[in-house]
Protein backbone atom coordinates (compact mmCIF):
# COMPACT_ATOMS: atom_id res chain seq x y z
CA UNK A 1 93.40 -43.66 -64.38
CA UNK A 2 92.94 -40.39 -66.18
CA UNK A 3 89.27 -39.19 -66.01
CA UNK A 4 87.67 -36.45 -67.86
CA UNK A 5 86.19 -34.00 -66.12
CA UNK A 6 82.27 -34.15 -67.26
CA UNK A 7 81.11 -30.67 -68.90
CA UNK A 8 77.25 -29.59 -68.37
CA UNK A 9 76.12 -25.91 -69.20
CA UNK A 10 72.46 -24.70 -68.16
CA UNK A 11 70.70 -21.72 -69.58
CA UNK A 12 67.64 -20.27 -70.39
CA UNK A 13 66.26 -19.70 -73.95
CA UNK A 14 63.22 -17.42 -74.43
CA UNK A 15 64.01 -14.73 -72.28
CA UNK A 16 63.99 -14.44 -68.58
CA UNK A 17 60.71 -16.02 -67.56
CA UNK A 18 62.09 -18.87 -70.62
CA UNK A 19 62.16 -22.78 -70.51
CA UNK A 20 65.91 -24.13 -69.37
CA UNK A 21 67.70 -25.53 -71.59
CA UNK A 22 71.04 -28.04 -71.14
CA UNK A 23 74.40 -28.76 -73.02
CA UNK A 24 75.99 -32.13 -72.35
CA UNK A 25 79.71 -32.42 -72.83
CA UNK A 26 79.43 -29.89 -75.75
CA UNK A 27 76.31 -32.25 -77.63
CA UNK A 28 72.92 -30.82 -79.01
CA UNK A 29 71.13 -28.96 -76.30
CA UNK A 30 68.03 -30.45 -75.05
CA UNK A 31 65.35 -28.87 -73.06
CA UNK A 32 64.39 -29.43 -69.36
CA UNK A 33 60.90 -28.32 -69.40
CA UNK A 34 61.37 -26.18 -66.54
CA UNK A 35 60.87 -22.43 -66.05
CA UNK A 36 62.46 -22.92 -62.22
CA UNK A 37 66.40 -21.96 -61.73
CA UNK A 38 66.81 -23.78 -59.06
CA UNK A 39 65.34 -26.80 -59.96
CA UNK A 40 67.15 -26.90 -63.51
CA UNK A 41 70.36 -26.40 -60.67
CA UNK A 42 69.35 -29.64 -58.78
CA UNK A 43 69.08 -31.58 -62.18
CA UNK A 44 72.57 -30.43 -63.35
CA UNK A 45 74.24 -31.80 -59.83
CA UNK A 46 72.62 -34.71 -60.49
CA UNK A 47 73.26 -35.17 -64.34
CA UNK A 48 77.47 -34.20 -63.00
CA UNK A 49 77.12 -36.88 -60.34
CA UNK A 50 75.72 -39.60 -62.67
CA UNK A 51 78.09 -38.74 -65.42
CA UNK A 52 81.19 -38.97 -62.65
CA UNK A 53 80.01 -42.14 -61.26
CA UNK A 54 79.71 -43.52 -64.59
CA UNK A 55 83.09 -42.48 -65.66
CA UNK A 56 84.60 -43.85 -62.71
CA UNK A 57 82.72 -47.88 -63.21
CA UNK A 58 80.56 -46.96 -60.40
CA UNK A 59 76.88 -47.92 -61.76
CA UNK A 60 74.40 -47.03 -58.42
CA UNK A 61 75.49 -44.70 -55.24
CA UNK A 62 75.94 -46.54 -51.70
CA UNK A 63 72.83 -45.73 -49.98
CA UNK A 64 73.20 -45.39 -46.08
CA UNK A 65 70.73 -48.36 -45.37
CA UNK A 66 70.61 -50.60 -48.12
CA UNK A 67 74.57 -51.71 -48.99
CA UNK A 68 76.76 -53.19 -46.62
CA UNK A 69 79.90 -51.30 -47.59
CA UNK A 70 83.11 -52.40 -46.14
CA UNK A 71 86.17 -50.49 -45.59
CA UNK A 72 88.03 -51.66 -48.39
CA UNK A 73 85.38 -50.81 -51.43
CA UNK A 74 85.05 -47.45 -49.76
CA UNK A 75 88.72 -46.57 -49.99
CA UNK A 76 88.48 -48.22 -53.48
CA UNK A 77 86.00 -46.24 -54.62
CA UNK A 78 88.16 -42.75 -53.14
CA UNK A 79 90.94 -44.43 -54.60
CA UNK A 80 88.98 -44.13 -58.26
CA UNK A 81 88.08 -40.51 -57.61
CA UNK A 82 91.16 -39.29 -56.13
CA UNK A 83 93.12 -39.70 -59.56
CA UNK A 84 91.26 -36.01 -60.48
CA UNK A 85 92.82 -34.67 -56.86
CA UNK A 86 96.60 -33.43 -57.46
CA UNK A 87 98.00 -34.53 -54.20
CA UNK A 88 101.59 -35.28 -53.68
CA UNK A 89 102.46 -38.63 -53.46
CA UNK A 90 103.86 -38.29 -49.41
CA UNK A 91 100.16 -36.68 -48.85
CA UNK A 92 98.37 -40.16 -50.72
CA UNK A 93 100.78 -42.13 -48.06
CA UNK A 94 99.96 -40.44 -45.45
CA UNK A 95 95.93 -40.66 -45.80
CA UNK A 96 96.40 -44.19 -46.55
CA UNK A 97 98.29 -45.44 -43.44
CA UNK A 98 96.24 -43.20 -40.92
CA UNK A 99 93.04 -44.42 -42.64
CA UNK A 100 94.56 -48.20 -42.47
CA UNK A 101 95.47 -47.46 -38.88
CA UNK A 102 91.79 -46.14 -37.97
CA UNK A 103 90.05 -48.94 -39.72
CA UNK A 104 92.04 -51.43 -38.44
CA UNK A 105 90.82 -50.22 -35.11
CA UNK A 106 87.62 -49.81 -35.91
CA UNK A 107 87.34 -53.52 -36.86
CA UNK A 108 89.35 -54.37 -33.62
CA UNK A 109 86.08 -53.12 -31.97
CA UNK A 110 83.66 -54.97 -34.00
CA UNK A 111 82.59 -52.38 -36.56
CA UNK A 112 83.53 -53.57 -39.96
CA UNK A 113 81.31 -51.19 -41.98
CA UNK A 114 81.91 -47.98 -44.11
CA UNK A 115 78.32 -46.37 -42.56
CA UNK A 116 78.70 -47.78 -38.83
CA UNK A 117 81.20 -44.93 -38.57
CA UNK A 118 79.84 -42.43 -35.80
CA UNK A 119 81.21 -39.25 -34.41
CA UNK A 120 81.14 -40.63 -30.90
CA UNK A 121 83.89 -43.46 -32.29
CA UNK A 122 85.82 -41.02 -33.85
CA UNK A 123 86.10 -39.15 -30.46
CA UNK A 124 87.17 -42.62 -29.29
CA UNK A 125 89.65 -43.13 -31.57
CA UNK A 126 90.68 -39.55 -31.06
CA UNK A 127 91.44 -40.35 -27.29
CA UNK A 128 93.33 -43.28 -28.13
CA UNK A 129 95.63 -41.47 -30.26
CA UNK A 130 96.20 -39.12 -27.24
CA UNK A 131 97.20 -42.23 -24.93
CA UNK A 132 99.16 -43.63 -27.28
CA UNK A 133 103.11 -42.75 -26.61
CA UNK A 134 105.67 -42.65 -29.47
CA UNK A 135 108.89 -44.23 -29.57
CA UNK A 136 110.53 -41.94 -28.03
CA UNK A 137 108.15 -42.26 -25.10
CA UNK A 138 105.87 -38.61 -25.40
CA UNK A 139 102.89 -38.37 -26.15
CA UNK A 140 101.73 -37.05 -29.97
CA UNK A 141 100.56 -33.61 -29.77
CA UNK A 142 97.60 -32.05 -30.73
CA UNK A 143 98.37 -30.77 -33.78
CA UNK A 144 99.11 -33.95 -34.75
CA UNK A 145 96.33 -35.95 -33.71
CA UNK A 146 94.14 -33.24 -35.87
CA UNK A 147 96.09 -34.21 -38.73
CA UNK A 148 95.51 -38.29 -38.37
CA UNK A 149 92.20 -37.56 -37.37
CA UNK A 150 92.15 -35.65 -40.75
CA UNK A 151 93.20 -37.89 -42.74
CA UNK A 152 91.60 -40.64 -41.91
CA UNK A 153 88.37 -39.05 -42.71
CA UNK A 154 89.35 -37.58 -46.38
CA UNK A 155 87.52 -41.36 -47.45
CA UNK A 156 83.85 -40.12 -45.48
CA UNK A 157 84.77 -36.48 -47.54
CA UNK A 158 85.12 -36.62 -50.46
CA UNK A 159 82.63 -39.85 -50.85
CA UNK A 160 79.74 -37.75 -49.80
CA UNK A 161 80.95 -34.75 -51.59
CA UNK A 162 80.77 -36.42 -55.03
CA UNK A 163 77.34 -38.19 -54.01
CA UNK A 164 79.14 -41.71 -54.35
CA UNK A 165 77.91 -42.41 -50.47
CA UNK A 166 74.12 -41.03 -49.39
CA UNK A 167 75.02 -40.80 -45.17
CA UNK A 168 76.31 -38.07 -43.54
CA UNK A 169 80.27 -37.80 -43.33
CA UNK A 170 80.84 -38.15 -39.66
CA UNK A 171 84.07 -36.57 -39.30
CA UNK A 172 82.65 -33.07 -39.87
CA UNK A 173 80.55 -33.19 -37.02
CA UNK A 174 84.20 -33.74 -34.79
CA UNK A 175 85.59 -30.14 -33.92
CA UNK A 176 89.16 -29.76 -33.74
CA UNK A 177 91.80 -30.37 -30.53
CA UNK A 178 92.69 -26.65 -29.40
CA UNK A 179 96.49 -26.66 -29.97
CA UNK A 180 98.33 -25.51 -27.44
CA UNK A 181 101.49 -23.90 -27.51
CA UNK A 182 104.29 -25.96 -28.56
CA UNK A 183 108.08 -25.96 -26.56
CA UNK A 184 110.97 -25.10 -28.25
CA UNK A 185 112.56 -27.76 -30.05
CA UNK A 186 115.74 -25.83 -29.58
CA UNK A 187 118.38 -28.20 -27.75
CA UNK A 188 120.70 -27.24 -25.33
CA UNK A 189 124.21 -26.37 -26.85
CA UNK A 190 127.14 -28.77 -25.22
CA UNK A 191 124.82 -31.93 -25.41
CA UNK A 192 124.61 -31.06 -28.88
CA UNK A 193 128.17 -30.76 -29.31
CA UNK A 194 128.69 -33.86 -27.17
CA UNK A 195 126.63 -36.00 -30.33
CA UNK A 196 128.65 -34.39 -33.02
CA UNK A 197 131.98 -35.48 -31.12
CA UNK A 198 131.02 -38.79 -30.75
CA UNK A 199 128.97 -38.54 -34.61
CA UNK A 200 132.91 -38.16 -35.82
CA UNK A 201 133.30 -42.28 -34.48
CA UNK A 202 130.79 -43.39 -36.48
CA UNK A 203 132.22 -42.10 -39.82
CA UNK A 204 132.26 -39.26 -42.61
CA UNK A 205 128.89 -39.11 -43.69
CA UNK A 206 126.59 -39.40 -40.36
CA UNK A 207 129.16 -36.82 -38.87
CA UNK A 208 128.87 -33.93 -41.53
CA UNK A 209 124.95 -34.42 -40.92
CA UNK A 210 125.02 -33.27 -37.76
CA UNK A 211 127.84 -30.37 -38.41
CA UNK A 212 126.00 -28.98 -41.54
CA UNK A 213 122.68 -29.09 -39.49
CA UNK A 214 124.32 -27.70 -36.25
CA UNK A 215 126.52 -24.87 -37.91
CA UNK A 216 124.48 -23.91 -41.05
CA UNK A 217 120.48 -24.88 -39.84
CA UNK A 218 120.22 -26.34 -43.49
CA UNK A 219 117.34 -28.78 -43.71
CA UNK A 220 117.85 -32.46 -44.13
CA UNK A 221 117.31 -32.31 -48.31
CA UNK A 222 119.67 -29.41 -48.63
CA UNK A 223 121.97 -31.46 -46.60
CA UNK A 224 121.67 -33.91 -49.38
CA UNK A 225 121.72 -32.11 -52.06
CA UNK A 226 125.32 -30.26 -50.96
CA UNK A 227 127.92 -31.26 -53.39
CA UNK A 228 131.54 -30.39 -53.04
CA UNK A 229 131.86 -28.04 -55.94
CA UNK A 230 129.19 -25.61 -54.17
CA UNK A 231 132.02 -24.47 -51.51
CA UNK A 232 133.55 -21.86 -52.30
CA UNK A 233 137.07 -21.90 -50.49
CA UNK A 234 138.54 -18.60 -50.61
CA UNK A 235 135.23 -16.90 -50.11
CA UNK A 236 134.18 -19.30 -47.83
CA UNK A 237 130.94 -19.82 -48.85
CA UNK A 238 128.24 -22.48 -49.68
CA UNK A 239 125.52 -22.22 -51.95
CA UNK A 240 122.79 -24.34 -50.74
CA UNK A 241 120.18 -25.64 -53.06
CA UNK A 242 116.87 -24.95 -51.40
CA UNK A 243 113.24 -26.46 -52.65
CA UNK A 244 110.86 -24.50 -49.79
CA UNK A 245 108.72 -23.27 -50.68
CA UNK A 246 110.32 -22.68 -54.43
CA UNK A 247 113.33 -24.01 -55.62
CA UNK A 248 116.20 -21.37 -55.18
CA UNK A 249 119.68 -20.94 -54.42
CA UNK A 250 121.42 -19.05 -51.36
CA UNK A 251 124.77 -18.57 -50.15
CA UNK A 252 125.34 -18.90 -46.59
CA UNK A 253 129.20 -18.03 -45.13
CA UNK A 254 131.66 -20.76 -43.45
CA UNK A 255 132.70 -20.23 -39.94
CA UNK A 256 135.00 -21.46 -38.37
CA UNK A 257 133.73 -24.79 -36.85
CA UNK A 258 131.91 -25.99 -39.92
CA UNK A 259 134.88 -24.56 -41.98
CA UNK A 260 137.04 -26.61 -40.45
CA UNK A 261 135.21 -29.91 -40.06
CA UNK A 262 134.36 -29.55 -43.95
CA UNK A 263 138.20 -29.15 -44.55
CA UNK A 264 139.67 -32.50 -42.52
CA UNK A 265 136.81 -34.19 -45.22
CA UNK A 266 137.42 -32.42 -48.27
CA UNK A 267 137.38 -34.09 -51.62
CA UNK A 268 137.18 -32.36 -55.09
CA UNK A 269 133.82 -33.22 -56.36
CA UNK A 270 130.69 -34.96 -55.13
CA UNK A 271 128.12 -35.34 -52.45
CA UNK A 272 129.35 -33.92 -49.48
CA UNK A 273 127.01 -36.11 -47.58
CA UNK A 274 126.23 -39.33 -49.70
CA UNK A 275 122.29 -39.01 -51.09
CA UNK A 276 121.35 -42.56 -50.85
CA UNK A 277 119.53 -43.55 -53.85
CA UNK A 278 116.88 -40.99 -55.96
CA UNK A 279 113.20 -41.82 -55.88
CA UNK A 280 111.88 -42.82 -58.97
CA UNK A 281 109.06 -39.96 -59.43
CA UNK A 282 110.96 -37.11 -57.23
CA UNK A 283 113.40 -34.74 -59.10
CA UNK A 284 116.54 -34.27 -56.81
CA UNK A 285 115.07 -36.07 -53.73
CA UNK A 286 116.63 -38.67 -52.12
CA UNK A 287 115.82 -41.31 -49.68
CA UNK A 288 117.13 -40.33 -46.06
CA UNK A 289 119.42 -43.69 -44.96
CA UNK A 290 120.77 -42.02 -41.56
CA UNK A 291 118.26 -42.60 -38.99
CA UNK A 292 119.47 -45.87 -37.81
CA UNK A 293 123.03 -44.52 -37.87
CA UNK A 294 121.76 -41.23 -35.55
CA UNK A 295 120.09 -43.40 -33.48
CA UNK A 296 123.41 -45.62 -32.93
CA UNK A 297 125.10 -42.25 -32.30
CA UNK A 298 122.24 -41.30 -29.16
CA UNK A 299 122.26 -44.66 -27.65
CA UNK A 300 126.70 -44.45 -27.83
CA UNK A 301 126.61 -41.12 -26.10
CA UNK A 302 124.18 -42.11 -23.68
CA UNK A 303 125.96 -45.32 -22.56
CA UNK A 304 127.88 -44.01 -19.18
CA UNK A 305 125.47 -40.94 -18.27
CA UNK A 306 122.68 -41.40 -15.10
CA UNK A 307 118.79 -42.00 -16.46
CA UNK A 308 118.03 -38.32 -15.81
CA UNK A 309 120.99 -37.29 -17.64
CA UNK A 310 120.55 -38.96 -20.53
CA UNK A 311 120.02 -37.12 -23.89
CA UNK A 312 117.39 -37.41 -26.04
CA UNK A 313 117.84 -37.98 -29.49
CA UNK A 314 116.83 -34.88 -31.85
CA UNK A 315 116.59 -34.65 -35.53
CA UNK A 316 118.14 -32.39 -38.11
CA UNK A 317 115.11 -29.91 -38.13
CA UNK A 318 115.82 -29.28 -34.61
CA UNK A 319 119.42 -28.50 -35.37
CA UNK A 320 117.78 -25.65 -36.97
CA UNK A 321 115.87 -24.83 -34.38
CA UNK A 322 118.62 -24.86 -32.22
CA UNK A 323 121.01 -22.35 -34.36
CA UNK A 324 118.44 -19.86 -34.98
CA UNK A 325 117.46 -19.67 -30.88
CA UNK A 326 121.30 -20.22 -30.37
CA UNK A 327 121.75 -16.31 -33.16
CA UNK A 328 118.84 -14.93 -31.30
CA UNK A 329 120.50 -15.61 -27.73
CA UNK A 330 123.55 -13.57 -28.87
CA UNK A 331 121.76 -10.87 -30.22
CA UNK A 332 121.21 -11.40 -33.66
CA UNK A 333 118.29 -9.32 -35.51
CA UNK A 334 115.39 -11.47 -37.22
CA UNK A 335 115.79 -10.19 -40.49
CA UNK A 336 119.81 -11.12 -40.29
CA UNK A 337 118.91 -14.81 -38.92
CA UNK A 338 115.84 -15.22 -42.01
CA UNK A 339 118.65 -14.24 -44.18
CA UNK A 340 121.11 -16.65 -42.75
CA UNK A 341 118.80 -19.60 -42.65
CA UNK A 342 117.15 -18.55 -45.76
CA UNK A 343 114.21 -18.75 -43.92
CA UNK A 344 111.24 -16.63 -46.09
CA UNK A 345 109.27 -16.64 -43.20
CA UNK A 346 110.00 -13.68 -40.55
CA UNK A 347 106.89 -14.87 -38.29
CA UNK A 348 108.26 -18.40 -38.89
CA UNK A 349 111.65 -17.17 -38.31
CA UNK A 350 110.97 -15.69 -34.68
CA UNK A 351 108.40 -18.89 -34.29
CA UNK A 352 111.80 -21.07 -34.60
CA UNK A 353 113.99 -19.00 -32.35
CA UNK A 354 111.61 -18.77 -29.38
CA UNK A 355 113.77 -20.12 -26.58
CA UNK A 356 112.10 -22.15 -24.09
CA UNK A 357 112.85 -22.75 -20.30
CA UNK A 358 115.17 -25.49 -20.91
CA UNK A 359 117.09 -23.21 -22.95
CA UNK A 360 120.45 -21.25 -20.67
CA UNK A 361 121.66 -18.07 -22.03
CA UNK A 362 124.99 -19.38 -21.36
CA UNK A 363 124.56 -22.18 -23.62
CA UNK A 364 123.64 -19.88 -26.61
CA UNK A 365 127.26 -18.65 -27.44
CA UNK A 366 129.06 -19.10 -31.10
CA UNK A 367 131.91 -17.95 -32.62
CA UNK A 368 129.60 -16.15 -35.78
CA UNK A 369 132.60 -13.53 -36.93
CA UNK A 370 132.64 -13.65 -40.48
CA UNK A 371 136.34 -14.57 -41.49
CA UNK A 372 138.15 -11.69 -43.40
């Protein structure tokens, strides 16, 4: 729903001890009958939050006491407002699961309304987030928890912001988890080779994933986006179609390993990896269709190695990770590895290639001499 963004201007006629006067979406000024600044300040607020309730189908605020309002009509009524906020659609999904998720909890707990909401069940929630493993088994991060914690509350925001809700929004009064440092996400070198191998049973497609990620660091939707026609065989080159945090082009140079594994698959023209199928409001993005396929791959490699022995599975953004602390193992300058990865970055750069403890020196050794 496209809304109009309501226009009020205040000023004084008279000179400067003169009676305010007000403009109303560019109509015949009227006067307020005030001398007062601030309190012909207050009445514009007011007039703008009227005028944006109105335009919205919202006739009378939600006063803290008086109107039962449930979860759903509040995130209805956010719903109405957010169509003036330019958030990507992947930010819109995100605040609506984690507020589904929080509401849905809050209700499992016997509080069903928008304004029975109080900072000490937000802490609640907060510390059942931090109990709460993932699949994979660990437990979500700080960082993370901030941002479901965040946006669940974007509903209590901007609803008090525009006036829409009288209370208090009880997420501000919740400070932040301190974040602690993060481990690397770097992976140690012959389990990764150990996936690709047995990647290269599981067919074409799922295998050059984990070679372009392992041998180039591109990120997943440059993976996807690689055609063919960008390799350059007697340079041996790639140019890589980027989109963070601007779309641009680089070139990045073939070694040997992913030389060769692109060569036993060459074809003329095409994907290089198939895209799956576009998204309907996304220019050049495309629907990732590998994760059940990696996760066939983990649970195939893992099949005749002990419980502590086991690998863990790892995504493509870690392949990055890996490959920059794998450049800055060998000696490789930051600026050379930014350029590599086309990483615009440099703090981000040296962020990525921080080995951790798990991470042997020995295990950080590539064959990175450009071919003549």
């Amino acid at each position: 729903m496209k809304i109009q963004t309501p226009s009020i201007s205040v000023f004084r006629r008279g000179g400067p001890k003169g009676v305010f006067y007000a403009q109303v979406n560019r109509t015949t000024p009227f006067s307020l009958s005030t001398r007062d600044a601030k309190e012909a300040e207050h009445w514009k607020q007011g007039k703008l939050a009227e005028m944006r309730r109105t335009m919205l189908g919202i006739s009378h605020h939600y006063p803290t006491q008086s109107v039962a309002l449930n979860f759903e009509e509040a995130w209805t009524a956010y719903e109405s407002l957010r169509s003036v906020q330019k958030k990507a659609a992947k930010t819109r999904v995100g605040e609506r699961l984690a507020y589904n998720n929080f509401t849905a909890w809050c209700i499992g707990r016997g509080q069903t309304l928008f304004m029975s909401v109080t900072p000490g069940l937000i802490k609640e929630y907060r510390r059942h987030l931090q109990s709460r493993p993932k699949r994979s088994g660990a437990l979500l991060d700080e960082t993370t928890v901030n941002d479901y914690i965040r946006d669940a509350g974007v509903v209590w925001k901007y609803l008090t912001a525009e006036e829409i809700y009288d209370g208090e929004n009880p997420f501000k009064s919740v400070p932040k988890l301190a974040v602690s440092e993060k481990p690397s996400k770097a992976r140690d070198w012959e389990e990764v080779k150990l996936v690709v191998e047995e990647a290269k049973k599981h067919g074409k497609d799922i295998f050059l994933v984990f070679a372009l990620g392992m041998y180039l660091g591109i990120r997943r939707s440059e993976i996807l986006r690689a055609r063919w026609e960008h390799i350059d065989w007697d340079a041996d080159t790639i140019t890589i179609y980027k989109t963070k945090p601007r779309v641009m082009t680089y070139k990045v140079n073939l070694y040997d390993e992913i030389r060769d594994a692109l060569k036993a698959h060459q074809e003329g023209t095409g994907y290089i990896v198939k895209p799956g199928h576009s998204m309907p409001d996304e220019d050049l993005a495309y629907r990732w269709e590998y994760r059940s396929q990696m996760r066939t791959v983990f649970k195939k490699v893992n099949v005749e190695r002990e419980a502590d022995k086991k690998i863990a599975s790892f995504s493509t953004n870690q392949l990055r990770h890996t490959l920059i602390t794998r450049l800055r193992g060998i000696g490789w300058e930051l600026k050379d590895i930014a350029a590599f990865v086309c990483q615009s970055e440099m703090s981000v750069t040296e962020k990525y290639g921080k080995a951790g403890p798990d991470i042997r020196r020995e295990t950080l050794v590539i064959n990175v001499n450009k071919r003549e």
